[in-house]
C-alpha atoms as a PDB file:
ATOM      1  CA  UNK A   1      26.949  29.203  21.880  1.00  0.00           C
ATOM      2  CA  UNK A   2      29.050  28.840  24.699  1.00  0.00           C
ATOM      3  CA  UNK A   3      28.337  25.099  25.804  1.00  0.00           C
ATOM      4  CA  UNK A   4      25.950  22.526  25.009  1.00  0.00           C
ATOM      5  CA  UNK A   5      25.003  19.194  26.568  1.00  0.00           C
ATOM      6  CA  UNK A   6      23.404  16.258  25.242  1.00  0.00           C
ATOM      7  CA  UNK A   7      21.268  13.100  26.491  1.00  0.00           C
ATOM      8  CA  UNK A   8      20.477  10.730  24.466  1.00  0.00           C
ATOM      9  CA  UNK A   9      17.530   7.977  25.769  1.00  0.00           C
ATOM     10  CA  UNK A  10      16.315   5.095  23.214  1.00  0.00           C
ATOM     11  CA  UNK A  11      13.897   7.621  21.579  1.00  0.00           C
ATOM     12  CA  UNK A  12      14.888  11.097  22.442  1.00  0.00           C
ATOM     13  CA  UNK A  13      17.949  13.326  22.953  1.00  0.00           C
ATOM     14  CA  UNK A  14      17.499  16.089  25.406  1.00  0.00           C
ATOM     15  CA  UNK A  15      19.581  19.564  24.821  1.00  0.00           C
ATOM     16  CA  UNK A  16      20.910  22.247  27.406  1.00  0.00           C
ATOM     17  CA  UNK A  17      23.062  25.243  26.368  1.00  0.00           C
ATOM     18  CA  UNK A  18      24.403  27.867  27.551  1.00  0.00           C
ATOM     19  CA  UNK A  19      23.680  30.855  25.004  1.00  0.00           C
ATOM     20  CA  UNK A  20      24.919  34.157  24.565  1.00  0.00           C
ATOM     21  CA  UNK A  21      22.192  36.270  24.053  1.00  0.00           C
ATOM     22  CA  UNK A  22      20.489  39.849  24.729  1.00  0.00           C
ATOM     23  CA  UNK A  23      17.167  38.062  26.384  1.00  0.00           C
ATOM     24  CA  UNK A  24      16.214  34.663  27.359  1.00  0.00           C
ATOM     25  CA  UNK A  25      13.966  34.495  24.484  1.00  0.00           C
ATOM     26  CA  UNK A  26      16.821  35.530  21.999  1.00  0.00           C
ATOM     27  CA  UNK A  27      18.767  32.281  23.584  1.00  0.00           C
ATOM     28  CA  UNK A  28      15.741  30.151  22.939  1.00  0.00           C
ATOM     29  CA  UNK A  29      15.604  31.727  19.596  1.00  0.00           C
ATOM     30  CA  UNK A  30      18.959  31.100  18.875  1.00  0.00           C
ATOM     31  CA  UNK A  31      18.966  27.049  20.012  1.00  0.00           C
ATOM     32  CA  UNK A  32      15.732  26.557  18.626  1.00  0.00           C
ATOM     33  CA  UNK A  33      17.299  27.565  14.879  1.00  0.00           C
ATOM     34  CA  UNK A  34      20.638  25.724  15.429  1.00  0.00           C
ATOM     35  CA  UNK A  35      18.383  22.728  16.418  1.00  0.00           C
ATOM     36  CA  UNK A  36      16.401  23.034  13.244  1.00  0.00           C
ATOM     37  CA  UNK A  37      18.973  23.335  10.902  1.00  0.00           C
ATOM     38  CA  UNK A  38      21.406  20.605  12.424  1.00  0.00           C
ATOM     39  CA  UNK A  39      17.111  18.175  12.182  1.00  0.00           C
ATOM     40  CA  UNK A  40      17.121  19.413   8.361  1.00  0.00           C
ATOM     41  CA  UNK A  41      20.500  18.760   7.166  1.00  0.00           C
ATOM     42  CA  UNK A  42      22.114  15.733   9.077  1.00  0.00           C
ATOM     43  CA  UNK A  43      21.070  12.693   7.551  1.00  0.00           C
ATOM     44  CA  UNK A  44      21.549  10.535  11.124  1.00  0.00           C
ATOM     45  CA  UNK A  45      18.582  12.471  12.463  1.00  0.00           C
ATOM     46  CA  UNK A  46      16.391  12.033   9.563  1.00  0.00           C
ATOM     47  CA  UNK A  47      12.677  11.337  11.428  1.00  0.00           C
ATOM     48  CA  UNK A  48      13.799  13.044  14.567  1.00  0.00           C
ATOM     49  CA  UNK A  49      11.741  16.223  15.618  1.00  0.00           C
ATOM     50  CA  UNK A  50      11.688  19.077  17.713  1.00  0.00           C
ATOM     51  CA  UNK A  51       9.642  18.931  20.646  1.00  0.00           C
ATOM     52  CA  UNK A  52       9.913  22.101  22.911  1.00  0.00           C
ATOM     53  CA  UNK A  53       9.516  21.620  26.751  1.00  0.00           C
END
């Protein structure tokens, strides 16, 4: 990951990175998983999801 940027409204938080990757969808890939793990393992974002837009 190169950078990442964060918003954060009163019931979602909004991601944009800037990925290393072979393809765009290996970027997506990539975020998508680091998203994921960071919703599974960090109890401040217990009953957040992942909504992909």
């Amino acid at each position: 990951m190169e950078h990442i940027r964060t918003r954060v409204d009163l019931d979602r938080c909004r991601i944009a990175a800037a990925i290393i990757a072979d393809t765009p969808d290996a970027a997506a890939a990539n975020l998508r998983s680091v998203c994921e793990r960071a919703l599974q393992q960090v109890p401040a974002l217990r009953g957040w999801s992942l909504s992909l837009t």
